[in-house]
C-alpha atoms as a PDB file:
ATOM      1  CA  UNK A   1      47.287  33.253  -8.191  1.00  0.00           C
ATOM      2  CA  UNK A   2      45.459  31.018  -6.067  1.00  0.00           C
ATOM      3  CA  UNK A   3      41.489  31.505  -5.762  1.00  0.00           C
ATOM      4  CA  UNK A   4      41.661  31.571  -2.068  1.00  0.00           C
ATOM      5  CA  UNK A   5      44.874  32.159  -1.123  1.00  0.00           C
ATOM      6  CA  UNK A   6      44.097  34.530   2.258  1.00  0.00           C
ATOM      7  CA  UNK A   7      40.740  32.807   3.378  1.00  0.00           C
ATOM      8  CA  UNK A   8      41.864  31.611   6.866  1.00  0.00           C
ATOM      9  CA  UNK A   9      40.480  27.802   8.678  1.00  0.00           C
ATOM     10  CA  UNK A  10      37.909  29.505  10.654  1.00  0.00           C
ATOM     11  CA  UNK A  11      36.560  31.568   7.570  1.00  0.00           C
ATOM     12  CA  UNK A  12      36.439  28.294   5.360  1.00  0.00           C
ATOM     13  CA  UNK A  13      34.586  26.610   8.459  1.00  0.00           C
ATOM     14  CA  UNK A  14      32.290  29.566   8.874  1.00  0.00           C
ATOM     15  CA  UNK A  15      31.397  29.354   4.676  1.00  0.00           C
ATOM     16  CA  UNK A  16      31.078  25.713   4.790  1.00  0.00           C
ATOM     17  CA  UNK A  17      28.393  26.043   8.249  1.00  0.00           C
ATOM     18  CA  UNK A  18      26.464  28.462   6.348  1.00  0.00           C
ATOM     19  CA  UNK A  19      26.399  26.859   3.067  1.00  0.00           C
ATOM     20  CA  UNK A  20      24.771  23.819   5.068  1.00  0.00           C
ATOM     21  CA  UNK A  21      22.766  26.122   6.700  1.00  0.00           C
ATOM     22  CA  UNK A  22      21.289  27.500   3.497  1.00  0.00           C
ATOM     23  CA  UNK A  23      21.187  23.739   1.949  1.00  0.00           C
ATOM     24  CA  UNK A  24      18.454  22.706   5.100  1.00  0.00           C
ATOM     25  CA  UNK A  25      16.855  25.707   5.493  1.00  0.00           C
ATOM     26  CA  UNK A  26      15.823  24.920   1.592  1.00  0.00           C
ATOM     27  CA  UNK A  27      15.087  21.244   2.419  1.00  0.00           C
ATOM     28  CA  UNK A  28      12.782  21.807   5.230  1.00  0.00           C
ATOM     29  CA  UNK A  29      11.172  24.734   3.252  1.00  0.00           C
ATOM     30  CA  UNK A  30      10.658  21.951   0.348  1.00  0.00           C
ATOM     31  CA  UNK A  31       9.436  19.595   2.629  1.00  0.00           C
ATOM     32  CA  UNK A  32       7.076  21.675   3.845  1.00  0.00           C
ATOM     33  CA  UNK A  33       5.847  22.931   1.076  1.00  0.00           C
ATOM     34  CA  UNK A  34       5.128  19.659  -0.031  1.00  0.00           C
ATOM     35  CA  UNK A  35       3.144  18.748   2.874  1.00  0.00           C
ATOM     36  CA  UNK A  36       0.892  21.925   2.406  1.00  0.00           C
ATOM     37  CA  UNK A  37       0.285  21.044  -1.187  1.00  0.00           C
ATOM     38  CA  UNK A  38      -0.887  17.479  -0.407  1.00  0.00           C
ATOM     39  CA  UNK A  39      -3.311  18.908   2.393  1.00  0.00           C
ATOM     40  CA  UNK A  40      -4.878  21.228   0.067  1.00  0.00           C
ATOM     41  CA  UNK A  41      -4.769  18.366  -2.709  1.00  0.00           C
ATOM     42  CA  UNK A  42      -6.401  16.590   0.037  1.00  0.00           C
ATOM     43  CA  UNK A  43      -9.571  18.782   0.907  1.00  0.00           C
ATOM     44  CA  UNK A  44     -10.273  19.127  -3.094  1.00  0.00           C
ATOM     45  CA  UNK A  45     -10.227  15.512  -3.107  1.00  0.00           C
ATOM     46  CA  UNK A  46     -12.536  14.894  -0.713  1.00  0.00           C
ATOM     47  CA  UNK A  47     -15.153  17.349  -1.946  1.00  0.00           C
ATOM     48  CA  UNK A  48     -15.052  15.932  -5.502  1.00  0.00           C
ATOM     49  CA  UNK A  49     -16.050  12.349  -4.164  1.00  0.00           C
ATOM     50  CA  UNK A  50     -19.524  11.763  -4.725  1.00  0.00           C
ATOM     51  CA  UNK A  51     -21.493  10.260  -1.861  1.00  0.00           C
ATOM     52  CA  UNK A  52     -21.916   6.341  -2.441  1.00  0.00           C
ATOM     53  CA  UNK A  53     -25.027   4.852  -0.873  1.00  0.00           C
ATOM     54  CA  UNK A  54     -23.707   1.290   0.432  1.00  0.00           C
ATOM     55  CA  UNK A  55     -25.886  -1.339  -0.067  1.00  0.00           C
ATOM     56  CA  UNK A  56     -26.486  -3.480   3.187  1.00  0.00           C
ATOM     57  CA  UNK A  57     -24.331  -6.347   4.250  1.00  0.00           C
ATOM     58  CA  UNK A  58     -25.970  -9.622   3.222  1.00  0.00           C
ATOM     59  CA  UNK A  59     -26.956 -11.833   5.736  1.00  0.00           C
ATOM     60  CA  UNK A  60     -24.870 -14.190   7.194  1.00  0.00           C
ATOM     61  CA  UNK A  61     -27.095 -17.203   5.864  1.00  0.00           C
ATOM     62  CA  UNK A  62     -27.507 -16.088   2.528  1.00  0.00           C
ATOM     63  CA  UNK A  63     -23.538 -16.646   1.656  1.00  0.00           C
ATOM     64  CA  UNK A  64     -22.885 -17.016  -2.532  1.00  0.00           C
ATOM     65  CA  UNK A  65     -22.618 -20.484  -3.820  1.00  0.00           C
ATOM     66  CA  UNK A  66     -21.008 -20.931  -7.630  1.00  0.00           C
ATOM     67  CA  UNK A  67     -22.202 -25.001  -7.440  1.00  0.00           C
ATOM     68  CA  UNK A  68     -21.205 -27.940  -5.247  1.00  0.00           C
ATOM     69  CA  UNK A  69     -18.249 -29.251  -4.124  1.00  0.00           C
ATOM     70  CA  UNK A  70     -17.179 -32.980  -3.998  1.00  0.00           C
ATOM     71  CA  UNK A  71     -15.422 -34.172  -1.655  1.00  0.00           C
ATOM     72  CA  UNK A  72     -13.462 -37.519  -1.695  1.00  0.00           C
ATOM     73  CA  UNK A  73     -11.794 -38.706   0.840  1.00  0.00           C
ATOM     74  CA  UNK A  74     -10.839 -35.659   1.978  1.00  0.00           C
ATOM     75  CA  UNK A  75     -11.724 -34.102   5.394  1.00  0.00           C
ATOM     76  CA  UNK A  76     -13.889 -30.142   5.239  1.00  0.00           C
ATOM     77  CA  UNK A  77     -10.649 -28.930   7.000  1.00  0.00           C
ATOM     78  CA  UNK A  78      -8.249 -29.923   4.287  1.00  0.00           C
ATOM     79  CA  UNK A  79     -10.016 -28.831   1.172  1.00  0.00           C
ATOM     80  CA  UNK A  80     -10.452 -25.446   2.829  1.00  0.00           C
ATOM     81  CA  UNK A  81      -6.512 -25.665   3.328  1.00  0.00           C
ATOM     82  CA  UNK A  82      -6.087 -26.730  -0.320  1.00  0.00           C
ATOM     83  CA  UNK A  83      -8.845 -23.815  -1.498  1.00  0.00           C
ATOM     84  CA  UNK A  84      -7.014 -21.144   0.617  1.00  0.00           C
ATOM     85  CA  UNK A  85      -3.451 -22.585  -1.009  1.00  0.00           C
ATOM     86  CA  UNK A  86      -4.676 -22.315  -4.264  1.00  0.00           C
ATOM     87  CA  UNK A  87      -6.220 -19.132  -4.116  1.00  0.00           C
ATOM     88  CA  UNK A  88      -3.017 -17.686  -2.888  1.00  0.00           C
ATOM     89  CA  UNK A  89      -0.351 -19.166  -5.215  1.00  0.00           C
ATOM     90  CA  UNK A  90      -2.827 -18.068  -8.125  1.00  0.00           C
ATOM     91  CA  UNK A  91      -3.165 -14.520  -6.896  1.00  0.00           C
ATOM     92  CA  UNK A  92      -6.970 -15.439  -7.477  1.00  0.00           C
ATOM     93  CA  UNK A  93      -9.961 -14.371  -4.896  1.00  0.00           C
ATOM     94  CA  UNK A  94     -10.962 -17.267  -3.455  1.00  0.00           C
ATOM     95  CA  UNK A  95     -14.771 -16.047  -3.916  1.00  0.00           C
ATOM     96  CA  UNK A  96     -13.576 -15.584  -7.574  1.00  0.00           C
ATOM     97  CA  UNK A  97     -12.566 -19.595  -7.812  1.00  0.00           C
ATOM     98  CA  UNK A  98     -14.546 -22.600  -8.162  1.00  0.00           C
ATOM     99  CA  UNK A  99     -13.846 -25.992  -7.279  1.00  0.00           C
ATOM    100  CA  UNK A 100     -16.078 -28.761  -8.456  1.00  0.00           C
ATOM    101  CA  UNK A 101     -14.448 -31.581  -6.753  1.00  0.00           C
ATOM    102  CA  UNK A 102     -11.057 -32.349  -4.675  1.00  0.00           C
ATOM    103  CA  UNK A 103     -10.254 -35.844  -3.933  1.00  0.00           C
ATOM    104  CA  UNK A 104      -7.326 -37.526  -1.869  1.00  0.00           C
ATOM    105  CA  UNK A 105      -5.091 -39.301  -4.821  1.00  0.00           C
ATOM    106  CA  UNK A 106      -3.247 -42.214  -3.275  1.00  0.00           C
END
């Protein structure tokens, strides 16, 4: 005995519609469910942060200085290039880096 022996086309199509049916009715009720959650996660969040006071920006002339810097025969323009180079390749802040010289070797 086969398991559905007298189960027709259209009846197989009309199980297999609402079986998909069922599958994204449960997707989108997931989906949304997980949406609410984060919202409410959200607000609670929010309330738990305490209120920083920020300090105020520092002036514009008043910019932090580790040292000198030495330049030899190198152009302003090109050491910046070579500080913003090494800075990246390092994975260093470029505020966090000091250079005490850079020089042109020939």
């Amino acid at each position: 005995m086969r398991l559905f022996e007298h189960a027709g086309a259209g009846e197989t199509l009309m199980n297999a519609f609402i079986v998909m049916g069922i599958t994204f009715a449960a997707l989108i009720a997931l989906f949304l469910l997980v949406k609410a959650l984060t919202f409410v996660l959200g607000l609670f969040a929010r309330k738990k942060q305490p209120q920083e006071n920020k300090a105020p920006a520092p002036e514009q002339g008043c910019a932090f200085s580790a040292g000198t810097l030495v330049l030899k025969d190198v152009d302003e323009a090109t050491a910046a290039m070579i500080m913003a180079i090494v800075a990246d390749k390092t994975g260093i802040a470029l505020e966090r880096l000091v250079f005490r010289s850079i020089m042109l070797v020939k």
